[in-house]
Protein backbone atom coordinates (compact mmCIF):
# COMPACT_ATOMS: atom_id res chain seq x y z
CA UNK A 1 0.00 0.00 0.00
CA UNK A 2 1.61 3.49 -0.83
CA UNK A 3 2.43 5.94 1.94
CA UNK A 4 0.16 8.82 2.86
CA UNK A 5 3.13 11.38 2.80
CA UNK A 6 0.12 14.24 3.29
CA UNK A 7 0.19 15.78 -0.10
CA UNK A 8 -2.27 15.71 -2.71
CA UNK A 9 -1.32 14.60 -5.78
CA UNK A 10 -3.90 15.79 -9.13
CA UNK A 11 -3.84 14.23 -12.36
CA UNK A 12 -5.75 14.85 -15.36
CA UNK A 13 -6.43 13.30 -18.43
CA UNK A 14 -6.69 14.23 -22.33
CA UNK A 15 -10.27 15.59 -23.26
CA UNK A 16 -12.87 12.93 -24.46
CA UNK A 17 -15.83 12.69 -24.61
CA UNK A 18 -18.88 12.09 -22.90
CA UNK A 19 -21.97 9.39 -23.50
CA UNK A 20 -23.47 12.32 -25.14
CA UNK A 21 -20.62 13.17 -27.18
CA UNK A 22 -19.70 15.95 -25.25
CA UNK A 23 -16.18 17.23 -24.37
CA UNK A 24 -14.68 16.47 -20.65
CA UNK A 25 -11.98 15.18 -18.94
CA UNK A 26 -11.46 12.90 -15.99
CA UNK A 27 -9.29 14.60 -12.76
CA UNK A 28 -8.15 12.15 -10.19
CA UNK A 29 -6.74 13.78 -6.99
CA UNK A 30 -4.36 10.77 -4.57
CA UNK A 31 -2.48 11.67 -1.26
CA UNK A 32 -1.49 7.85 -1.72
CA UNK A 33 -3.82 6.37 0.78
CA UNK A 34 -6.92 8.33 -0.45
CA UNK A 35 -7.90 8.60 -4.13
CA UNK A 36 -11.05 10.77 -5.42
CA UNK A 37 -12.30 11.38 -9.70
CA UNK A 38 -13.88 13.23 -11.28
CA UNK A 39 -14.45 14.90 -14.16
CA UNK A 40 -14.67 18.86 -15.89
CA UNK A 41 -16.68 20.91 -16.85
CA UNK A 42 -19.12 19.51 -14.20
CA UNK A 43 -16.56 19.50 -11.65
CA UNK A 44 -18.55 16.72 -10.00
CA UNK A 45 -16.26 14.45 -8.08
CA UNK A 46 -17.87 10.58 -9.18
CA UNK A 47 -16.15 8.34 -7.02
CA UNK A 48 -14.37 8.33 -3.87
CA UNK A 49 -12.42 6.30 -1.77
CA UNK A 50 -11.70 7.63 1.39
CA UNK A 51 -12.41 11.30 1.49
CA UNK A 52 -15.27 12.97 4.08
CA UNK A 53 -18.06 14.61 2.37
CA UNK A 54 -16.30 17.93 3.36
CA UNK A 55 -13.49 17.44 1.49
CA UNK A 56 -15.21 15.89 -1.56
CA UNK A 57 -17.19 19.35 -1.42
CA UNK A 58 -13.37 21.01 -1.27
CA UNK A 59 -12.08 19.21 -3.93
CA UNK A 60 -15.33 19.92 -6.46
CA UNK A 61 -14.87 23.91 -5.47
CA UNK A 62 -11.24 23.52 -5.92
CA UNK A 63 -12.37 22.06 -9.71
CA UNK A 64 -14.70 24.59 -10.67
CA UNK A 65 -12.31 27.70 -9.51
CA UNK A 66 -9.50 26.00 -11.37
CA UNK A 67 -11.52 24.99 -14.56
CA UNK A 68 -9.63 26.84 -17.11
CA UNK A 69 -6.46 25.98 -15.78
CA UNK A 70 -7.94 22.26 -16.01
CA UNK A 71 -8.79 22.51 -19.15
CA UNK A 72 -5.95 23.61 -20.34
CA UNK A 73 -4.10 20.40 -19.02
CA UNK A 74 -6.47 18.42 -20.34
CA UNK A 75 -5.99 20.04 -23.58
CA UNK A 76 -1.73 19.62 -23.54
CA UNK A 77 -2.22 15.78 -22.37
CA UNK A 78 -0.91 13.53 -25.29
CA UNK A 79 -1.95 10.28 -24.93
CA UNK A 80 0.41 8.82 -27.56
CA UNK A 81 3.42 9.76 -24.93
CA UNK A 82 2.15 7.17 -22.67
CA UNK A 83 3.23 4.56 -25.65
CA UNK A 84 6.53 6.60 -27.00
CA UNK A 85 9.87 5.68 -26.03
CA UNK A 86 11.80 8.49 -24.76
């Protein structure tokens, strides 16, 4: 099991798209015990392991005041690096 070494780690992944075709992007926040998604624009956190409700809450404001800046990730994220040799 990894160590909770107290900071939260984001990630966030290319833009894709929905069930209804529309564009989003999935944003997983770890502290490496923890581990909360979810996904932009809604900036809905979807599932949660290990989080209280207050900091689910925390983490969906911190989404929707940093949605631009989200985006933007989302939107530099090439998922062909994942498979190129470096």
């Amino acid at each position: 099991m990894a160590e909770n070494n107290g900071e939260l780690q984001m990630s966030v992944s290319s833009i894709c798209r929905d069930e209804e075709g529309k564009k989003m992007a999935y944003v997983t926040f770890s502290d490496g015990v923890r581990n909360a998604e979810g996904r932009v624009p809604a900036c809905k956190i979807t599932s949660n392991e290990g989080f209280a409700a207050i900091e689910v809450s925390e983490l969906e404001k911190y989404m929707t005041e940093h949605l631009e800046e989200i985006k933007t990730m989302a939107a530099n994220v090439n998922v062909l690096d994942a498979f190129m040799k470096k």
